[in-house]
C-alpha atoms as a PDB file:
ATOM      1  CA  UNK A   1      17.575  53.394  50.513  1.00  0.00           C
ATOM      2  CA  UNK A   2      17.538  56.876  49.085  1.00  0.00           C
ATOM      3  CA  UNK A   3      20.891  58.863  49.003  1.00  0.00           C
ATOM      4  CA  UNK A   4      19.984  62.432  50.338  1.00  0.00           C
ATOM      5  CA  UNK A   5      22.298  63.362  46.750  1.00  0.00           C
ATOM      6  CA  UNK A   6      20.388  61.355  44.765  1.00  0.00           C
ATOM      7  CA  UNK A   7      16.795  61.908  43.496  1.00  0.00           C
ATOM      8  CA  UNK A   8      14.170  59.061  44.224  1.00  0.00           C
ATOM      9  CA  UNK A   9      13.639  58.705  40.781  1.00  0.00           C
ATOM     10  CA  UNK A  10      17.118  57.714  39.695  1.00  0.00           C
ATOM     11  CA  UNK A  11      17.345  55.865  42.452  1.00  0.00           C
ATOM     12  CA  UNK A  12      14.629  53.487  41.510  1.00  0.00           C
ATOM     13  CA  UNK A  13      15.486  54.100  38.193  1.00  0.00           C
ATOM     14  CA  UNK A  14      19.085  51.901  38.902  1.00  0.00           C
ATOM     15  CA  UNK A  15      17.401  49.509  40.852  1.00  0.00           C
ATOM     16  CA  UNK A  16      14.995  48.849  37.817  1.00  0.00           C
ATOM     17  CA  UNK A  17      17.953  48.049  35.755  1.00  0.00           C
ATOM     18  CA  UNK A  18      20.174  46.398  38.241  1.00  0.00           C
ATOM     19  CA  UNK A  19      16.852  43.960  38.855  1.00  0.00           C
ATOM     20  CA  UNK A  20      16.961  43.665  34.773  1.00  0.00           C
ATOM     21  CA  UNK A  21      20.622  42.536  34.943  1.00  0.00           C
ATOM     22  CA  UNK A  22      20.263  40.071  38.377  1.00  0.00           C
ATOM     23  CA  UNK A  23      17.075  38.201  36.786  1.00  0.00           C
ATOM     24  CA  UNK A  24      18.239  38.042  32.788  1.00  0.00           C
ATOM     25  CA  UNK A  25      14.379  37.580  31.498  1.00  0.00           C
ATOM     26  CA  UNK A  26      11.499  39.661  30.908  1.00  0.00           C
ATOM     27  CA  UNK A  27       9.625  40.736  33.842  1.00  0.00           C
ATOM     28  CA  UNK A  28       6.372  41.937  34.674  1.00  0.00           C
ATOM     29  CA  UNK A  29       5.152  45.230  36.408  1.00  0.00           C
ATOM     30  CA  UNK A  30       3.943  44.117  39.654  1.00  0.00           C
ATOM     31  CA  UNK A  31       6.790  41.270  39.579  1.00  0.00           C
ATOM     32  CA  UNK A  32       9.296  44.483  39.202  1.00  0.00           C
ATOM     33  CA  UNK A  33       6.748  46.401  42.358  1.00  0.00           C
ATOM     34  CA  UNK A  34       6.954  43.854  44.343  1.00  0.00           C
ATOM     35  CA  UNK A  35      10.970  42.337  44.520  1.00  0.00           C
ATOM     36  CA  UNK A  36      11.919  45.771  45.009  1.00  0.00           C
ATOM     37  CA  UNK A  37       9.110  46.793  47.186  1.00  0.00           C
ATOM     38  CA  UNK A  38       8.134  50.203  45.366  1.00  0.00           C
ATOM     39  CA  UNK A  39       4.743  51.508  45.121  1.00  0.00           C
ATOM     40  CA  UNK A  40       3.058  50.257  41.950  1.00  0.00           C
ATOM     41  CA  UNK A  41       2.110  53.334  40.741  1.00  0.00           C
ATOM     42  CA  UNK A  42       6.092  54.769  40.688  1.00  0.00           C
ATOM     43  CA  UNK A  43       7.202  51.714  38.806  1.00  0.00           C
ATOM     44  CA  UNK A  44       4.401  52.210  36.163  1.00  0.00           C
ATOM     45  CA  UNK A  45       5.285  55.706  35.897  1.00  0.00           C
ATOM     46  CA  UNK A  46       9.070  54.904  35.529  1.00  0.00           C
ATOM     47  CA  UNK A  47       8.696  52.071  33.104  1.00  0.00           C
ATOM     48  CA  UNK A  48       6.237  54.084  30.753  1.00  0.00           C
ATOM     49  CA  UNK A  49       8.796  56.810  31.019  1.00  0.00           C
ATOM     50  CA  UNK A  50      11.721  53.993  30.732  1.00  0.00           C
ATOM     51  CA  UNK A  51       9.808  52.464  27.441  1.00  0.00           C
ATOM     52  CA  UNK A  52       9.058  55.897  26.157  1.00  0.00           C
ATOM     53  CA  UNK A  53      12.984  56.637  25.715  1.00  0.00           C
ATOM     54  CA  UNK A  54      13.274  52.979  24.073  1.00  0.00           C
ATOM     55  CA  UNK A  55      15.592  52.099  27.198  1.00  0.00           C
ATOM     56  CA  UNK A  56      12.552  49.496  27.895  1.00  0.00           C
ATOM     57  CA  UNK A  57      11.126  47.078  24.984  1.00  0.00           C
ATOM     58  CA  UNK A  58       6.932  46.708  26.577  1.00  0.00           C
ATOM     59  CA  UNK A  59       5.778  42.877  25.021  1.00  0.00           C
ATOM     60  CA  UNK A  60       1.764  43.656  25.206  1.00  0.00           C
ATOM     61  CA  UNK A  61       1.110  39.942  24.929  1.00  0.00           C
ATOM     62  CA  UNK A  62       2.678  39.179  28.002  1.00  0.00           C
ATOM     63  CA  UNK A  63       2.707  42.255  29.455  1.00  0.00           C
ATOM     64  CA  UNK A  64       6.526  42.472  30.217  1.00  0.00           C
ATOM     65  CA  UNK A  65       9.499  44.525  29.634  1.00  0.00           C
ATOM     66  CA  UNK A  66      13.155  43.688  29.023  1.00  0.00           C
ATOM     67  CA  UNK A  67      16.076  46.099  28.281  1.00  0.00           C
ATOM     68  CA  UNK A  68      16.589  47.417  24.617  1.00  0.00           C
ATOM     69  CA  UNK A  69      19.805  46.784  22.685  1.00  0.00           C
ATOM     70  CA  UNK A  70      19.754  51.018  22.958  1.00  0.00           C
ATOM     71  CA  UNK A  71      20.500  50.128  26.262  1.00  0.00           C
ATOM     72  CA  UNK A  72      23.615  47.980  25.495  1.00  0.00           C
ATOM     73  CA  UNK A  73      24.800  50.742  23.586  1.00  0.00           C
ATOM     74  CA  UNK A  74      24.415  53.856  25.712  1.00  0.00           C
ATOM     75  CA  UNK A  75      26.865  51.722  28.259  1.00  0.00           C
ATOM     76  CA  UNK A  76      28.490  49.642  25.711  1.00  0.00           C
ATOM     77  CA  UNK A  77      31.449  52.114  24.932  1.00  0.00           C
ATOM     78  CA  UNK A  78      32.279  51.868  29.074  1.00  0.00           C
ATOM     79  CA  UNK A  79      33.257  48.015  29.174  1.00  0.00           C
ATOM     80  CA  UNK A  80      35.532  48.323  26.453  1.00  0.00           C
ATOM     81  CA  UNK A  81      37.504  50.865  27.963  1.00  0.00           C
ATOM     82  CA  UNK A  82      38.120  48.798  31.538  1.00  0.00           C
ATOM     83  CA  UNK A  83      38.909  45.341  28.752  1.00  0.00           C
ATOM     84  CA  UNK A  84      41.915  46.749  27.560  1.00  0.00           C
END
């Protein structure tokens, strides 16, 4: 559900990720479409854009993406501060 604060994009943007962190594997396009029930064509557009800013690693053997380590970084810095 879309947030009337929040744009759809980041919206599906976070639920991307969040399905990145529940499954822990590489996953495919329409796998990613289909468990969270976007439109193909908006998940293609956001993982191209996703894999584009090296957020997304794109295997073209098996045709599926998994989080970068730039990832890890970009949010790394936030765990340590609530490990203290």
């Amino acid at each position: 559900m879309v947030r009337a604060s929040v744009s759809q994009s980041v919206e599906r943007t976070v639920q991307i990720l969040a399905l990145f962190e529940a499954e822990r594997r590489p996953l495919p396009r329409l796998f990613i479409a289909d468990a969270l029930d976007m439109p193909r064509s908006s998940v293609a557009a956001l993982l191209q854009g996703l894999t584009e800013l090296d957020i997304l690693l794109l295997d073209r053997r098996t045709q599926t993406y998994f989080p970068t380590a730039r990832l890890g970084r970009l949010a790394g810095w936030i765990d340590q501060l609530f490990s203290v």
